[in-house]
PDB file of N, CA and C in Angstrom:
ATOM      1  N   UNK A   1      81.683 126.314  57.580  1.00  0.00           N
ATOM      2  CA  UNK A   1      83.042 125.818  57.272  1.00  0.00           C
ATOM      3  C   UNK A   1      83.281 124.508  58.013  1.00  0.00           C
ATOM      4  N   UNK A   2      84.101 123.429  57.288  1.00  0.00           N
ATOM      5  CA  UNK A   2      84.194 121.928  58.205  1.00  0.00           C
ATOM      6  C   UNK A   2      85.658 122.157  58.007  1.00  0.00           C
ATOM      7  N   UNK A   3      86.052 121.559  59.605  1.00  0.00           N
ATOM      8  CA  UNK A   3      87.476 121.787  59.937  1.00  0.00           C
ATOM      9  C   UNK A   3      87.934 120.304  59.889  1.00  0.00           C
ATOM     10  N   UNK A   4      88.583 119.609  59.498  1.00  0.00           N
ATOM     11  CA  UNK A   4      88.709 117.693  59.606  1.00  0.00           C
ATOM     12  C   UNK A   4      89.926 117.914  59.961  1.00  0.00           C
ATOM     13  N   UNK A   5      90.628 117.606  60.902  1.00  0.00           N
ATOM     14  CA  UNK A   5      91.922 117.259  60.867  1.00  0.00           C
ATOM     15  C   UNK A   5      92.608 115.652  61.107  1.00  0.00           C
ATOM     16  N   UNK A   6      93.239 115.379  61.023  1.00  0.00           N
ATOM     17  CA  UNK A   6      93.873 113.867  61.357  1.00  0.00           C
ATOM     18  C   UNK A   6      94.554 113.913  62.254  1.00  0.00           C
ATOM     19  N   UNK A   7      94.626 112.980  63.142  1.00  0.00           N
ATOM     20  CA  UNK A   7      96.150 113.334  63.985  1.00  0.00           C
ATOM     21  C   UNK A   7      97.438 113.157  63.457  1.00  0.00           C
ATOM     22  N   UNK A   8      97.546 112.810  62.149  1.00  0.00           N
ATOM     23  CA  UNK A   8      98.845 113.432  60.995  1.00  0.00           C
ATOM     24  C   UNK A   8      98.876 114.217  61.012  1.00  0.00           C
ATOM     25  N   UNK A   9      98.056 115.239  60.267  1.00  0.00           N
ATOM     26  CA  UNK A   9      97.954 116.380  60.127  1.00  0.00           C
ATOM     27  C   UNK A   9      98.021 117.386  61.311  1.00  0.00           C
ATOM     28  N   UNK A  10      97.017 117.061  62.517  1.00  0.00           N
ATOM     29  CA  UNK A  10      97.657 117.933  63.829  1.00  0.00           C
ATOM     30  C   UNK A  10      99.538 117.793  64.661  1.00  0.00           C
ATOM     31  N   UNK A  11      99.631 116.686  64.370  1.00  0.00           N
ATOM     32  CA  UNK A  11     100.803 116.650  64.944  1.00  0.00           C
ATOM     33  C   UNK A  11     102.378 117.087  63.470  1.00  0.00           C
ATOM     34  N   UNK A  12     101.963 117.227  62.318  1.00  0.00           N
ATOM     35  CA  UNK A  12     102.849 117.772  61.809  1.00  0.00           C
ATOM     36  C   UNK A  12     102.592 119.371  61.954  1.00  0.00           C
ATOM     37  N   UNK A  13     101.341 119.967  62.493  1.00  0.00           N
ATOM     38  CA  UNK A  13     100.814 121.299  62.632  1.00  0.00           C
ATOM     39  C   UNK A  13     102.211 121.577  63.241  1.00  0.00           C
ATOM     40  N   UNK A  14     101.853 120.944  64.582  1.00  0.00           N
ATOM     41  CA  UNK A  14     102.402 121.377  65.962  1.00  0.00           C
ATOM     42  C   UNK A  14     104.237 121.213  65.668  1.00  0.00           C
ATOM     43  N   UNK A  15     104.621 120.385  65.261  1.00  0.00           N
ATOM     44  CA  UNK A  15     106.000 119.958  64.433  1.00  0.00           C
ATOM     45  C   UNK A  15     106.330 121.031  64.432  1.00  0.00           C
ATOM     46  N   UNK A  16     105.826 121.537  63.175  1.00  0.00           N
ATOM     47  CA  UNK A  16     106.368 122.808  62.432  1.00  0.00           C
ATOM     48  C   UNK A  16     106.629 123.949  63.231  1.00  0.00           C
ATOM     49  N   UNK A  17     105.622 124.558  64.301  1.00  0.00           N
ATOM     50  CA  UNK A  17     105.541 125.277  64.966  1.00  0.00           C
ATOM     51  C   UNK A  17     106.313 124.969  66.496  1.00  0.00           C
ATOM     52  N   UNK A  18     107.235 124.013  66.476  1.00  0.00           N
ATOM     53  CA  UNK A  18     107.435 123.614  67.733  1.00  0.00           C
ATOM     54  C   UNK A  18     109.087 124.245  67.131  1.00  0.00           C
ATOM     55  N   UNK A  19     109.190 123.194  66.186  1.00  0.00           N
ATOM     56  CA  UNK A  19     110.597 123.858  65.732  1.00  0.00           C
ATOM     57  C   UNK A  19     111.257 124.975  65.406  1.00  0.00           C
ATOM     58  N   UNK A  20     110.144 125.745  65.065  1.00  0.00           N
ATOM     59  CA  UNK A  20     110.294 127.211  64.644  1.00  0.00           C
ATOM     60  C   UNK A  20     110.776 128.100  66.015  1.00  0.00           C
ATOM     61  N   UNK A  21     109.703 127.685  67.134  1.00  0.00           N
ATOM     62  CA  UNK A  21     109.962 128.307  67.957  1.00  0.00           C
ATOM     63  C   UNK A  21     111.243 127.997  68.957  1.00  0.00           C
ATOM     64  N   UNK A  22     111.830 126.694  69.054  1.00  0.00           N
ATOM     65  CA  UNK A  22     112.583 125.883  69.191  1.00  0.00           C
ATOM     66  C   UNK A  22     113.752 126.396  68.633  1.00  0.00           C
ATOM     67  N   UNK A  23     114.016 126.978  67.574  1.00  0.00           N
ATOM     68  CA  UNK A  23     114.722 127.134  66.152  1.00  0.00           C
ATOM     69  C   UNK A  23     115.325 128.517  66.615  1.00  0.00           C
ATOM     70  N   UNK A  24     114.322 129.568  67.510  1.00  0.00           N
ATOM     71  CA  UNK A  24     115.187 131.119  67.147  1.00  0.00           C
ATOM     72  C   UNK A  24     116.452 131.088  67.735  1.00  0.00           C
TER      73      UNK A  24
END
């Protein structure tokens, strides 16, 4: 399996998951 990420793509990862947790 090839994992590619961008640092777009990692830092909207972390976004999402920042806010969520941020969010309860």
């Amino acid at each position: 399996m090839n994992f590619v990420f961008s640092k777009n793509e990692l830092n909207g990862m972390f976004n999402l998951i920042f806010e969520k947790l941020t969010n309860q």
